[in-house]
C-alpha atoms as a PDB file:
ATOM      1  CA  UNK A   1     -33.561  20.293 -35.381  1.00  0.00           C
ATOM      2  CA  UNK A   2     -31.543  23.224 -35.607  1.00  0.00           C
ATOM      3  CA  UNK A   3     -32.342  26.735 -37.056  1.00  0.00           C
ATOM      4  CA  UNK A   4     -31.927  27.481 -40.984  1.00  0.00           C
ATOM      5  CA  UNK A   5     -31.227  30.737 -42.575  1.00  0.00           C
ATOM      6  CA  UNK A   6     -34.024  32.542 -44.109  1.00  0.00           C
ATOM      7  CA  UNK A   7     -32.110  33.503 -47.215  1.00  0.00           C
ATOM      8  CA  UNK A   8     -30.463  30.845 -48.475  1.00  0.00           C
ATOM      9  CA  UNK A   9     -32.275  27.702 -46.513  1.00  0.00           C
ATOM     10  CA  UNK A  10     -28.835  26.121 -45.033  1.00  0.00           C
ATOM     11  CA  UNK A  11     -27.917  25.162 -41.486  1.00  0.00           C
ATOM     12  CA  UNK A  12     -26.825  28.380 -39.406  1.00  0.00           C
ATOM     13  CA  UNK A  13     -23.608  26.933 -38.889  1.00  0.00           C
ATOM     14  CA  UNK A  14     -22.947  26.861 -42.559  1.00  0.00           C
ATOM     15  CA  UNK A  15     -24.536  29.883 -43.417  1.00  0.00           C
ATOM     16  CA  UNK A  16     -22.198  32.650 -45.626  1.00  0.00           C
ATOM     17  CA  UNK A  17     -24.727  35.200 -46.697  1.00  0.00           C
ATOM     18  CA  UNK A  18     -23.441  37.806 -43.899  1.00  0.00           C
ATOM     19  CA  UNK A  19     -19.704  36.850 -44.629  1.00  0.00           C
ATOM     20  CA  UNK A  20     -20.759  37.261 -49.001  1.00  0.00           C
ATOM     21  CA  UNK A  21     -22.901  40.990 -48.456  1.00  0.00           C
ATOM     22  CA  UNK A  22     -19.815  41.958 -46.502  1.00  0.00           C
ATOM     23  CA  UNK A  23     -17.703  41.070 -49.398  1.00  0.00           C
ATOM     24  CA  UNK A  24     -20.097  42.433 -51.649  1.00  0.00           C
ATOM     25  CA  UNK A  25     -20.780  45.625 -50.043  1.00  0.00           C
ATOM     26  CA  UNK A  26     -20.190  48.187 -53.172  1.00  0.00           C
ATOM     27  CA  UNK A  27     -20.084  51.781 -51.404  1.00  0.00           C
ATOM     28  CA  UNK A  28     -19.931  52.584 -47.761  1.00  0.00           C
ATOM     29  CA  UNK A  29     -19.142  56.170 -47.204  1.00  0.00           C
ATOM     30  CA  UNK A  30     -17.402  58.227 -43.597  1.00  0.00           C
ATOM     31  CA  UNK A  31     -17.968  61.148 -43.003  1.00  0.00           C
ATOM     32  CA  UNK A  32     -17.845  63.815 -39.510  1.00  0.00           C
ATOM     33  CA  UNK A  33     -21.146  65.807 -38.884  1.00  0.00           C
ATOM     34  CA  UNK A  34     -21.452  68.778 -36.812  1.00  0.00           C
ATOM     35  CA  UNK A  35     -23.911  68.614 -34.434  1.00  0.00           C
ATOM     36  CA  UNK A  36     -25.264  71.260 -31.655  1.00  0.00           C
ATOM     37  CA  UNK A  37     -22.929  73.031 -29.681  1.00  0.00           C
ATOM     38  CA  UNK A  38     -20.471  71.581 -32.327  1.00  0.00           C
ATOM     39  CA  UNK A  39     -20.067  68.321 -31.215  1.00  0.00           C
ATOM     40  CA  UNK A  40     -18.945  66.266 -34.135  1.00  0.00           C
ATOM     41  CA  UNK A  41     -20.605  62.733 -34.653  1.00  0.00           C
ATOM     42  CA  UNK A  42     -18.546  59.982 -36.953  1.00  0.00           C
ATOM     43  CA  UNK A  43     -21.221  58.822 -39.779  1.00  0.00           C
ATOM     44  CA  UNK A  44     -21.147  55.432 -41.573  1.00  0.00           C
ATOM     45  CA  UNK A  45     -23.613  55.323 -43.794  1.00  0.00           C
ATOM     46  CA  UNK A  46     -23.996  52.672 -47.328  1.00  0.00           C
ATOM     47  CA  UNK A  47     -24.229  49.586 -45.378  1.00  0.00           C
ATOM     48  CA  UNK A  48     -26.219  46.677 -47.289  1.00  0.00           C
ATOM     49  CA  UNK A  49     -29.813  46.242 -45.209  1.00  0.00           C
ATOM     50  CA  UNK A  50     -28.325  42.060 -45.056  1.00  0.00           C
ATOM     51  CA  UNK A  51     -25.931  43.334 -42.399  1.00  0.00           C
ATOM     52  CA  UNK A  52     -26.605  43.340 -38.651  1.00  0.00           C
ATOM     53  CA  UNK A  53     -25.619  46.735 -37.804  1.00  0.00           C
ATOM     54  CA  UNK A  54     -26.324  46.468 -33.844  1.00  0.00           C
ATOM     55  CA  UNK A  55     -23.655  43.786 -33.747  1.00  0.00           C
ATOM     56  CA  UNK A  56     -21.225  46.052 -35.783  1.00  0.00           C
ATOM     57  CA  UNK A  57     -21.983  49.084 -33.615  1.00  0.00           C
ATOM     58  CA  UNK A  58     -22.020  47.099 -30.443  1.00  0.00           C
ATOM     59  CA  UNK A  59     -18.266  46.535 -31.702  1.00  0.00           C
ATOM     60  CA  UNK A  60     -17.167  49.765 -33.126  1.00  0.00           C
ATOM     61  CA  UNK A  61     -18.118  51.567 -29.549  1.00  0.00           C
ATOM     62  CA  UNK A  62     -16.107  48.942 -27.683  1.00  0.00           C
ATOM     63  CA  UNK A  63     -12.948  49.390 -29.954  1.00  0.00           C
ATOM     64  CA  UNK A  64     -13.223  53.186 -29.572  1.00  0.00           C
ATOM     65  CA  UNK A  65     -14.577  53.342 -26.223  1.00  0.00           C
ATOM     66  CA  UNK A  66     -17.281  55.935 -26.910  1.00  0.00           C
ATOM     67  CA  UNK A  67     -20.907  56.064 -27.617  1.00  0.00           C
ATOM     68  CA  UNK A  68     -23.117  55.788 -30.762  1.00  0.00           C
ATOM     69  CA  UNK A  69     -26.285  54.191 -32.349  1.00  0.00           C
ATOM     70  CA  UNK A  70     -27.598  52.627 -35.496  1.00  0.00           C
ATOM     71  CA  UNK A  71     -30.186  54.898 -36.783  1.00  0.00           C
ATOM     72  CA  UNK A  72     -32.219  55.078 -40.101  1.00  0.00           C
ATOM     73  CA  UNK A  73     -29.801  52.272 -41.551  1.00  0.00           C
ATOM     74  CA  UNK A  74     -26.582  54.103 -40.608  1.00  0.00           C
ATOM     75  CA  UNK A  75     -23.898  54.007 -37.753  1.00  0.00           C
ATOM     76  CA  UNK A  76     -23.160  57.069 -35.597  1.00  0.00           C
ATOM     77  CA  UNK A  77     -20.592  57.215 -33.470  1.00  0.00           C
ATOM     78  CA  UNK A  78     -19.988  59.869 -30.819  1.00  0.00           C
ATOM     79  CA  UNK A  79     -16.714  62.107 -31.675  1.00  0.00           C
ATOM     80  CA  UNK A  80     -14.128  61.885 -34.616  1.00  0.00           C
ATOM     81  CA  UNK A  81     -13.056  58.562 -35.482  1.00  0.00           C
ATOM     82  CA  UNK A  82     -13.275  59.055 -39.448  1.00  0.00           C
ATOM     83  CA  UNK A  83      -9.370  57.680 -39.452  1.00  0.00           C
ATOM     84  CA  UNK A  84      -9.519  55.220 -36.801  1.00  0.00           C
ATOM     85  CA  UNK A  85     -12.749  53.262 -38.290  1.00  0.00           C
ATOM     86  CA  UNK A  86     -11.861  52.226 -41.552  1.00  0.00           C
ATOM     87  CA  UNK A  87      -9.105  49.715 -40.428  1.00  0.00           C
ATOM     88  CA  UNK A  88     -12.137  48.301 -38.283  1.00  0.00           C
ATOM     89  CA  UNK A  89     -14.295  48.083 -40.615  1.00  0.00           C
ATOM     90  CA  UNK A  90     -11.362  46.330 -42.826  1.00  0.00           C
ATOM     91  CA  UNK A  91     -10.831  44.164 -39.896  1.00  0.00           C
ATOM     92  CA  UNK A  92     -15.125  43.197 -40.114  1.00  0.00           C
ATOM     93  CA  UNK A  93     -14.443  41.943 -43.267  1.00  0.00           C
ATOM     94  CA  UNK A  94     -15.616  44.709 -45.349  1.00  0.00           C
ATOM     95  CA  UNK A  95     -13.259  45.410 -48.440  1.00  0.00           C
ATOM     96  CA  UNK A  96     -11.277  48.644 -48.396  1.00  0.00           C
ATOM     97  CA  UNK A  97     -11.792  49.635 -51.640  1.00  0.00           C
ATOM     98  CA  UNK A  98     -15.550  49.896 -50.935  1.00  0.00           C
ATOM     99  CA  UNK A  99     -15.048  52.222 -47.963  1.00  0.00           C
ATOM    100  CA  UNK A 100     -15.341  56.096 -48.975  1.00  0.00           C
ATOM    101  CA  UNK A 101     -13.863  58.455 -46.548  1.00  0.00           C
ATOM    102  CA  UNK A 102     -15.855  61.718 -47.413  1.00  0.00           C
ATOM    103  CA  UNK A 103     -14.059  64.976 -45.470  1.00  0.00           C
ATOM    104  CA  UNK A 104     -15.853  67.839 -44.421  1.00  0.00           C
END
């Protein structure tokens, strides 16, 4: 017997509830924050709580080749990639009108 989804009680395999909050996702906002000794950290914050974050920060630090974390429901990525992350995030299936680049 294989595994179900929690939300919506179908077979893994035919599961779209990542693949619909994706497409659903109203607001996700960019933005570069200083840090100490003015390092600057790449911020994506706005993601829906129905979307796996490790797995999308597993794949944003691969693309980039840098570091970063998820942390308090948020992705940060080590240096500034505010440019170069939206057309991965595009790529995720997130919808490019929903993606707010917020400069400093």
């Amino acid at each position: 017997m294989g595994d179900t989804c929690r939300t919506c009680g179908l077979p893994i395999e035919l599961c779209m509830c990542k693949d619909l909050a994706r497409e659903e996702q109203t607001s996700i906002r960019v933005y570069i924050e200083k840090r100490k000794w003015g390092r600057e950290v790449t911020v994506i914050a706005g993601l829906s709580k129905d979307i796996d974050l490790k797995s999308i920060t597993k794949r944003l630090k691969k693309k980039l080749a840098t570091g970063g974390t998820t942390k308090d429901g948020r992705i940060e990525l080590q240096g500034n990639f505010i440019h170069l992350v939206v057309p991965i995030l595009v790529d995720e299936g997130f919808s490019k009108d929903s993606i707010e680049i917020r400069s400093r």
